[in-house]
Protein backbone atom coordinates (compact mmCIF):
# COMPACT_ATOMS: atom_id res chain seq x y z
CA UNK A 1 86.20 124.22 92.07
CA UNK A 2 82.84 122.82 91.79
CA UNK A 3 80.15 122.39 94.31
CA UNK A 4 80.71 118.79 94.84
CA UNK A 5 84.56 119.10 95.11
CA UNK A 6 84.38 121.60 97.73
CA UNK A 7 82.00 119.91 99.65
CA UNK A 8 84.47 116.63 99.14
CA UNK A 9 87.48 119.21 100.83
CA UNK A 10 84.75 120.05 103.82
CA UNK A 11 84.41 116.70 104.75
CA UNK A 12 88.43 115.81 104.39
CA UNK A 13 89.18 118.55 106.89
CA UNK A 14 86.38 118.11 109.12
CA UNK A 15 87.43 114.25 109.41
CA UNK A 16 91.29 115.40 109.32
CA UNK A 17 90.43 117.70 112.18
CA UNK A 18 88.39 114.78 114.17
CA UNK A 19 91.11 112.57 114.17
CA UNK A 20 93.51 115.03 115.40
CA UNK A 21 91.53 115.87 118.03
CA UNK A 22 90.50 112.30 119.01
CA UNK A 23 94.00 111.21 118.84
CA UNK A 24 95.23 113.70 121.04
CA UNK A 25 92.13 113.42 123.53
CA UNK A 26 93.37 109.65 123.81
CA UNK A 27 97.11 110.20 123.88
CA UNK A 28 96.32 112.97 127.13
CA UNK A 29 93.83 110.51 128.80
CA UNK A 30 97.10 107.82 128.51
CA UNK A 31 99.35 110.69 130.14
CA UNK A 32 97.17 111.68 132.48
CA UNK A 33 96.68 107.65 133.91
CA UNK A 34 100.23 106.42 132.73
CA UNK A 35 103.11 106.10 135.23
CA UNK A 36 105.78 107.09 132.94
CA UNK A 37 103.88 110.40 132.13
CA UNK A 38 107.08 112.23 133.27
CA UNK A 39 108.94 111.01 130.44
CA UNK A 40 106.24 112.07 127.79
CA UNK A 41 106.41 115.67 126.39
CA UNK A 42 103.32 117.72 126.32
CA UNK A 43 103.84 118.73 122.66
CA UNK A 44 104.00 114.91 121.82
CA UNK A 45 100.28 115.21 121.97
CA UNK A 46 100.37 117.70 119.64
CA UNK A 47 102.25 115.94 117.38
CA UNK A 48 100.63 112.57 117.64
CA UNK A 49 97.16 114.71 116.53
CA UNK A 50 98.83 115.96 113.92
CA UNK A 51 99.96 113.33 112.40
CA UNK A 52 96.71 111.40 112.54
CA UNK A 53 95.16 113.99 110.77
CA UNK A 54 97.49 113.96 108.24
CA UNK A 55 97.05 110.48 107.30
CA UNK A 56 93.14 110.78 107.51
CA UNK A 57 92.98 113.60 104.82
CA UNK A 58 96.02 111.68 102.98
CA UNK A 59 93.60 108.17 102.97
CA UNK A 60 90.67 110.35 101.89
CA UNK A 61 92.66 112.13 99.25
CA UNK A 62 93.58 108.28 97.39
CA UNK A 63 90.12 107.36 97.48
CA UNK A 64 89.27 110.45 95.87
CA UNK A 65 91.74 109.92 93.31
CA UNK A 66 90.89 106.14 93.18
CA UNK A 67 86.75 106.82 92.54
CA UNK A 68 88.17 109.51 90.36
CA UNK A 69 90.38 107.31 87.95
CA UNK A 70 87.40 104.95 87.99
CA UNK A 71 84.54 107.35 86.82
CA UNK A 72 86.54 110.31 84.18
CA UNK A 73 87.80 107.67 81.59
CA UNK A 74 84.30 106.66 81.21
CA UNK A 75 83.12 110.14 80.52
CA UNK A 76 85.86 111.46 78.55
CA UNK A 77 85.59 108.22 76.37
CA UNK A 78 82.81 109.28 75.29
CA UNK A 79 83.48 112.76 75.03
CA UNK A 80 86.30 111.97 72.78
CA UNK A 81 84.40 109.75 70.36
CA UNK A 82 84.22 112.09 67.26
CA UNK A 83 80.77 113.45 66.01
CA UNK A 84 80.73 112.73 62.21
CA UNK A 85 83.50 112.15 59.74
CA UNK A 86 85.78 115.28 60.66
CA UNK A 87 89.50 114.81 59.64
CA UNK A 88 92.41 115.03 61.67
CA UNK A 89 94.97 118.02 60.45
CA UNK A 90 98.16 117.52 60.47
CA UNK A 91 100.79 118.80 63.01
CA UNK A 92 103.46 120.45 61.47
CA UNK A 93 106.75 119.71 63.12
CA UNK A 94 108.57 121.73 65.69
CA UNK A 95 111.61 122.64 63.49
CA UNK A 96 113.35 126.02 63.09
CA UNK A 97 113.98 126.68 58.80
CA UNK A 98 117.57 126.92 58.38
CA UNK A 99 117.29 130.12 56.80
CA UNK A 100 116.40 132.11 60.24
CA UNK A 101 118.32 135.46 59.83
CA UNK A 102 118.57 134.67 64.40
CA UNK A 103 120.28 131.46 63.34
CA UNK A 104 122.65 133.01 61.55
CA UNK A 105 123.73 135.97 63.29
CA UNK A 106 124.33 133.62 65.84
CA UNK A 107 127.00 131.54 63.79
């Protein structure tokens, strides 16, 4: 993992983690002030952070992959353009020779 991708995963988690913790600040400031508090569990706090977070480093993770997809097929286009007149060999194909002493010890 490079510098830059690693750097990219610090910042997911950090903004992951601030969204959890945001979200759950907000959802036990609405307890704490909401009549029906008594009907809200205290792990549903939990939860709602958690799942915030999720989707933050899940949103963050598609526009990775979406700046991504934009920016590699330029530079492996170019990568890929061959340097002089070299010739493609030929694949052989995948097929076993009749003849295999396996193959016919197996028959």
């Amino acid at each position: 993992m490079n510098r830059w991708r690693r750097l990219w995963l610090i910042i997911k988690l950090i903004a992951a983690l601030a969204a959890c913790v945001a979200v759950a600040i907000q959802a036990f400031l609405y307890m704490l002030e909401s009549s029906d508090a008594v009907q809200i569990h205290p792990l549903s706090i939990l939860v709602v952070g958690l799942i915030f977070g999720f989707i933050t480093f899940g949103l963050l993770s598609l526009i990775e992959r979406g700046v991504l997809g934009l920016v590699v097929p330029n530079n492996s286009r170019a990568q890929a353009e061959p340097e002089g007149d070299a010739e493609a060999t030929p694949e052989w194909p995948l097929t076993l020779p009749t003849e295999d002493p396996i193959h016919q010890r197996n028959l």
